[in-house]
Protein backbone atom coordinates (compact mmCIF):
# COMPACT_ATOMS: atom_id res chain seq x y z
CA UNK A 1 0.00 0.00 0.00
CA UNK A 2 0.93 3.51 -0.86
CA UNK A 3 1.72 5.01 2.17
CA UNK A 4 -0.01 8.74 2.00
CA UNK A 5 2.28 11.95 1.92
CA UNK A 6 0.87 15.05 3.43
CA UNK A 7 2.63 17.83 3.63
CA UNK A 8 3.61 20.05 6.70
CA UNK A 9 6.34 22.01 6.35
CA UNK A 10 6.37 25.23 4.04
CA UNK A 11 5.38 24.92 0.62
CA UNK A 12 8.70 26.25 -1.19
CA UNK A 13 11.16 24.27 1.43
CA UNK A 14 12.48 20.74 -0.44
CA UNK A 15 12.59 19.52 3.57
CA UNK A 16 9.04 19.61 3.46
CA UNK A 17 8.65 16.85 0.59
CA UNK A 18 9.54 12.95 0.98
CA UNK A 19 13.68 12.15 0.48
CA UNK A 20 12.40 10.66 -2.91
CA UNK A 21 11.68 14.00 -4.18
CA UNK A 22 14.71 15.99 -2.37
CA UNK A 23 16.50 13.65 -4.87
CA UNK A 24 14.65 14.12 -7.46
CA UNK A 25 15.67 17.82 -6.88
CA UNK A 26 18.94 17.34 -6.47
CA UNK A 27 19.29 14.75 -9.48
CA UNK A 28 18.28 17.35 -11.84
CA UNK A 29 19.73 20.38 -10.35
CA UNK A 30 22.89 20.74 -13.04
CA UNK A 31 20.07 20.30 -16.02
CA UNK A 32 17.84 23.38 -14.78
CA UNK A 33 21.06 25.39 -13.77
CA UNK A 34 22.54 25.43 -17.68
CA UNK A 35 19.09 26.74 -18.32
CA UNK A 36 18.42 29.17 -15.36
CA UNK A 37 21.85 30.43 -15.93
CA UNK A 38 21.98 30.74 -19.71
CA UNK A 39 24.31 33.38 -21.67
CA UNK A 40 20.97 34.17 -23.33
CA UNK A 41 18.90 34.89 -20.50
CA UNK A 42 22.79 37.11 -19.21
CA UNK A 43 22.57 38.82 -22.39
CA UNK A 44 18.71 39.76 -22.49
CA UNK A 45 19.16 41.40 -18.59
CA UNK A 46 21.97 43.39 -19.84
CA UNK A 47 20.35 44.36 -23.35
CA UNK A 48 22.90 43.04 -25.01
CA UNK A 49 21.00 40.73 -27.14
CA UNK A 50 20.46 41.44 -31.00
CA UNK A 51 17.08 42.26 -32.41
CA UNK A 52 17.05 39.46 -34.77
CA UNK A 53 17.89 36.83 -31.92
CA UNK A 54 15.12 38.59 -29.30
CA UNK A 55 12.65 38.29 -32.39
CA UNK A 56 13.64 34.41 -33.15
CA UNK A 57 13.24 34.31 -29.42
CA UNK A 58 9.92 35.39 -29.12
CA UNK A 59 8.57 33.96 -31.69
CA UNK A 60 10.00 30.38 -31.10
CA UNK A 61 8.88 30.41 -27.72
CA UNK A 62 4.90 31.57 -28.51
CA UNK A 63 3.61 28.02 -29.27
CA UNK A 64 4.66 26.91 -25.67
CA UNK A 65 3.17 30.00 -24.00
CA UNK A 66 0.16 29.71 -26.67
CA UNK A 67 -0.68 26.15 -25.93
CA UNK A 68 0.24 26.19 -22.02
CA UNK A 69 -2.91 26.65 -20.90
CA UNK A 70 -3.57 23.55 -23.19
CA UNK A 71 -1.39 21.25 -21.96
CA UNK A 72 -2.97 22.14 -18.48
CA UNK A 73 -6.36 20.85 -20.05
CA UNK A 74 -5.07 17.72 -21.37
CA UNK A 75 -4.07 17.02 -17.92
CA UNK A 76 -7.50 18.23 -16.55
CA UNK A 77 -8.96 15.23 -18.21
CA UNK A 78 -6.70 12.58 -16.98
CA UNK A 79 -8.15 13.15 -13.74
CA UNK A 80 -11.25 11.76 -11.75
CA UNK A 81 -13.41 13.50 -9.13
CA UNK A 82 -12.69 11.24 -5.71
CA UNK A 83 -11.00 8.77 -7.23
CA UNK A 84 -7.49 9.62 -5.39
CA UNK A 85 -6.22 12.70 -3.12
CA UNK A 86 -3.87 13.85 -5.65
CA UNK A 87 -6.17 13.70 -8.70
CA UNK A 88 -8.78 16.27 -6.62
CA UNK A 89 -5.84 18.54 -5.74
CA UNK A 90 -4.90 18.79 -9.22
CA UNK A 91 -8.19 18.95 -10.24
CA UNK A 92 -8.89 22.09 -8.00
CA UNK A 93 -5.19 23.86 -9.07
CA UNK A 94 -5.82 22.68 -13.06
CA UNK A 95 -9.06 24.80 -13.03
CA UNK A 96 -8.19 27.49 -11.22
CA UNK A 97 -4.49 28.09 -13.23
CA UNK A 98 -5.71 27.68 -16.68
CA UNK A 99 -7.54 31.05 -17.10
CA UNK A 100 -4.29 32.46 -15.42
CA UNK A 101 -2.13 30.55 -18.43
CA UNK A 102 -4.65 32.51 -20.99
CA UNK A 103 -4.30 35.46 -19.94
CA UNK A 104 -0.08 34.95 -19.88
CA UNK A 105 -0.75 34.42 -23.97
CA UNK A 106 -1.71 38.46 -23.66
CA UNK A 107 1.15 39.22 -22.11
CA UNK A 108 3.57 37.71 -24.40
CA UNK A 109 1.99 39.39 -27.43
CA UNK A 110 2.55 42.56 -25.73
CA UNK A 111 5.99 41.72 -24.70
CA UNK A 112 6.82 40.81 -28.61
CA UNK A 113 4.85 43.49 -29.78
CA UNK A 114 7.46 45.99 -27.77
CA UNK A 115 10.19 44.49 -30.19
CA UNK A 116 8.48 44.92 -33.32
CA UNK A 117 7.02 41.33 -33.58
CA UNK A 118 3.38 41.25 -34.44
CA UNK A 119 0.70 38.46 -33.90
CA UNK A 120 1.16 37.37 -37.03
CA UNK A 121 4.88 37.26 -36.75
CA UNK A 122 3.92 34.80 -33.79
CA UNK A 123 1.07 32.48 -35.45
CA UNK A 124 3.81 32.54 -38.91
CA UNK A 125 6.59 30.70 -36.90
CA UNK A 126 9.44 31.33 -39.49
CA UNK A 127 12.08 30.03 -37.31
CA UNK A 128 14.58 27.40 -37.23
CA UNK A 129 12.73 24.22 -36.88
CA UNK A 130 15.00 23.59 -33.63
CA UNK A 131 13.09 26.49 -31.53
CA UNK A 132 9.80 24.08 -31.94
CA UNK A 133 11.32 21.05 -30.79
CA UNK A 134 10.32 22.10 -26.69
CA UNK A 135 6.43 23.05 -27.64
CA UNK A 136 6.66 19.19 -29.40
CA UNK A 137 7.92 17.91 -26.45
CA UNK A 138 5.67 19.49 -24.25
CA UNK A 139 2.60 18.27 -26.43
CA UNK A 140 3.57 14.77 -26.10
CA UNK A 141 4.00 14.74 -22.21
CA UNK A 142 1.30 16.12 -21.90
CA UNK A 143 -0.97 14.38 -24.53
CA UNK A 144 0.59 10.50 -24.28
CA UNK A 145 1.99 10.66 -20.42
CA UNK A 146 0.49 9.99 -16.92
CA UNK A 147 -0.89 12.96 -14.93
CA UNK A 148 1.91 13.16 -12.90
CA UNK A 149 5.13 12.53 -15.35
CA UNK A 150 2.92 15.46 -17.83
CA UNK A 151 2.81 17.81 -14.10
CA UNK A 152 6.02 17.06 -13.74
CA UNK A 153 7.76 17.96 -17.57
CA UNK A 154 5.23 21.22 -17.56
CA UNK A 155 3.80 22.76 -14.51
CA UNK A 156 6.96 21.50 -12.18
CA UNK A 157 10.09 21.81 -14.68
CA UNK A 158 9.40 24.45 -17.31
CA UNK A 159 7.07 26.91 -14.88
CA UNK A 160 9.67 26.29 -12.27
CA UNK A 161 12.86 27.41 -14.48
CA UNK A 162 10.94 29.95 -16.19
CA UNK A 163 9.91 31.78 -12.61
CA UNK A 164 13.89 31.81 -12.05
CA UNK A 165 15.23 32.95 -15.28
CA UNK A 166 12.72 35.86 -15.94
CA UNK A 167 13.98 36.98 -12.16
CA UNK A 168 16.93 36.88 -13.18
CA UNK A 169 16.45 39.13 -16.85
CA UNK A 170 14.52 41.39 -14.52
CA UNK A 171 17.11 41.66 -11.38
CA UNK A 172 19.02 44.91 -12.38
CA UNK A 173 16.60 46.93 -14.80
CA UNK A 174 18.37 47.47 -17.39
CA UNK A 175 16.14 45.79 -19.88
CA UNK A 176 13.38 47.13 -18.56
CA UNK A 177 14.39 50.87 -18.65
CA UNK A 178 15.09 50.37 -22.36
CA UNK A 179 11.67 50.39 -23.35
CA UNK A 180 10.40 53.99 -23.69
CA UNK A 181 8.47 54.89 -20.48
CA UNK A 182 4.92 55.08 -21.63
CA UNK A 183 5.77 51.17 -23.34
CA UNK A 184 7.19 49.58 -20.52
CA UNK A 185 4.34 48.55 -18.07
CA UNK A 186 2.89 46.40 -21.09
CA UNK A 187 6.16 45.04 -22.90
CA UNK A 188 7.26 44.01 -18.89
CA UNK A 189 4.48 42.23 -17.70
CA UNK A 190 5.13 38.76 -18.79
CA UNK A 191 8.53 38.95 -17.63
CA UNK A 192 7.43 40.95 -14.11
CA UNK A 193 4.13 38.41 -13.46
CA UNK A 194 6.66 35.23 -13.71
CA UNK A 195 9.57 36.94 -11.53
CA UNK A 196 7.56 37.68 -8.93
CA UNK A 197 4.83 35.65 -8.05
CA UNK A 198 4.81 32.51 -9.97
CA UNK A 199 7.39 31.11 -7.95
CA UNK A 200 4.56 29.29 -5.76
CA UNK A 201 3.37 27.26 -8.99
CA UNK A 202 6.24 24.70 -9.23
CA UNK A 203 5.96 24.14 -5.60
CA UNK A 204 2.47 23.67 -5.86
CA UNK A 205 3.07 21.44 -8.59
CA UNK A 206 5.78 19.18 -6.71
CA UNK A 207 2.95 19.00 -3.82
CA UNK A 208 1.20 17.32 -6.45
CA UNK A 209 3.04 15.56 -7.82
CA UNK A 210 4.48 14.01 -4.29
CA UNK A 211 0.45 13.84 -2.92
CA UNK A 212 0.08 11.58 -6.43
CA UNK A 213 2.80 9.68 -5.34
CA UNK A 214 3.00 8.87 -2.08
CA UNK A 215 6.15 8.35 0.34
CA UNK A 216 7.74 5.39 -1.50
CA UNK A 217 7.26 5.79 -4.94
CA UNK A 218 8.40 2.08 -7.41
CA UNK A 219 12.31 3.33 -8.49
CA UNK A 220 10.57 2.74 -11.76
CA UNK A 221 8.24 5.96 -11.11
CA UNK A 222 11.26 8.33 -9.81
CA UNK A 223 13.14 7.19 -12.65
CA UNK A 224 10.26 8.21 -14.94
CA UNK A 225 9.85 11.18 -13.21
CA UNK A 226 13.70 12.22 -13.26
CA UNK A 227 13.88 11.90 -16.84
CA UNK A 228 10.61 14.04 -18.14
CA UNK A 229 11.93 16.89 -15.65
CA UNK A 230 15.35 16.35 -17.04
CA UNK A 231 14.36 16.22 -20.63
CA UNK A 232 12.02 19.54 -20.50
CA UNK A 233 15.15 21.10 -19.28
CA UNK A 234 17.54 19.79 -21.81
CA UNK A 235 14.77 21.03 -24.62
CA UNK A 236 15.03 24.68 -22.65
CA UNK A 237 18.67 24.29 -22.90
CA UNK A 238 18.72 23.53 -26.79
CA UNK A 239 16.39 26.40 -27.39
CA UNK A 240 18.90 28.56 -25.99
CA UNK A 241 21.84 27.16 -27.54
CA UNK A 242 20.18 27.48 -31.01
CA UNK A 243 19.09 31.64 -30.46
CA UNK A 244 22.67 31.79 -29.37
CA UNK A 245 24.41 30.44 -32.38
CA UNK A 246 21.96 32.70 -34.32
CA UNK A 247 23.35 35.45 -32.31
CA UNK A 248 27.04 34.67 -32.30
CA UNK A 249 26.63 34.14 -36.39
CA UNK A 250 25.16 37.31 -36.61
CA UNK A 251 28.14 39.08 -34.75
CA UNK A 252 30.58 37.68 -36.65
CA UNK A 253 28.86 39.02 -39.69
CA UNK A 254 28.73 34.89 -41.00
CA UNK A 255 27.92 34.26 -44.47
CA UNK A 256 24.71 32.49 -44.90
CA UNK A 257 24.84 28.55 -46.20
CA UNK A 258 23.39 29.99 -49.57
CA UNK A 259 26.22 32.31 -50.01
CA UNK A 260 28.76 29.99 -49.22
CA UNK A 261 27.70 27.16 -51.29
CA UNK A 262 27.46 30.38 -54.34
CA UNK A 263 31.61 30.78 -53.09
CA UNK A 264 32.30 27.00 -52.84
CA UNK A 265 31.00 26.42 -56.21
CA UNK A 266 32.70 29.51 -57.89
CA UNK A 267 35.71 28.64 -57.04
């Protein structure tokens, strides 16, 4: 039998979830770190990234912010009314978060409309076919996985490293104060809403997620678990990495493919 977790402690202290999931935690600390800490993320809190990279940014990342709210619903219907303590919690937290996840959509097409992208630019998606490869992901979790690996990959890893990067593009103001004044409420507010209050939702989730499981999960379950968190941060990661080889190609001044197959076969 299951034997029941119920949590005591603070919500947002790892000592007040089983040892199972203070490993879990700690077993894919290094993954979230490369994203949390990202050049990218460095470069966007110090303005320093190009407009062409901040608009392949935006852009690549609006079918994940688009269809959050989404994935949330596919979840909603995995779950039964009384059927088990955790299914009724996230039950009660699915309902109540999804309008909140619609009305983050807004937000986002303000923030890209600040940088020139329109809603059009968004719904086009003329980016590298890399920058889709996390909104995949996060479709299939969510679509094809349990209710608590799809928590997990969504509402625990990608909410969770999102609330800590966008604190950290927000902690010295220098993007922010280079948006003209009367702009900046609006083009901020995505950023702003996930830096400072969201932080609760990943803990929330990992309640969840640990009320789902119970004290003594199979090894088969944590492993499960360990890689869906793991993987939705590796997919953050290779976002990043491909909007900073776009940047770094751009500063160099790089000759596209097209030109250099022109050179290869002139010569």
């Amino acid at each position: 039998m299951i034997e029941t977790f119920n949590r005591t402690g603070p919500l947002m202290d790892a000592e007040s979830y089983p040892k199972w999931a203070q490993q879990l935690i700690a077993d894919c600390s290094e993954s979230k770190r490369r994203v949390v800490e990202h050049e990218l993320y460095q470069r966007m809190r110090d303005n320093k990234l190009s407009a062409k990279t901040m608009r392949h940014y935006l852009i690549g990342g609006w079918p994940v912010v688009e269809q959050f709210a989404l994935y949330m619903a596919q979840n909603l219907t995995k779950t039964r009314f009384a059927r088990h303590p955790g299914e009724d919690m996230a039950r009660r937290w699915l309902m109540r978060n999804i309008r909140v996840e619609l009305n983050h959509a807004d937000y986002w097409v303000n923030w890209s409309a600040a940088h020139g992208v329109t809603l059009e630019d968004l719904q086009a998606q003329q980016v590298p076919p890399e920058l889709h490869a996390l909104s995949h992901w996060c479709w299939h979790t969510s679509s094809a996985d349990s209710l608590i690996v799809a928590i997990a990959a969504t509402n625990y890893a990608i909410e969770g490293a999102t609330g800590e990067w966008s604190a950290l593009v927000c902690s010295n103001g220098v993007y922010a104060s280079a948006f003209a004044e009367e702009d900046r409420k609006r083009a901020m507010k995505w950023l702003k809403m996930h830096a400072q209050y969201d932080d609760a939702h990943p803990w929330e989730a990992l309640e969840i997620i640990c009320t789902l499981a119970g004290m003594n999960p199979s090894k088969a379950l944590q492993m499960e678990l360990r890689q869906a968190v793991c993987k939705s941060y590796d997919y953050m990661y290779l976002f990043l990495e491909r909007c900073m080889q776009l940047e770094q190609s751009e500063a160099a001044g790089k000759p596209s493919a097209a030109r250099e197959r022109l050179a290869l076969a002139g010569s």
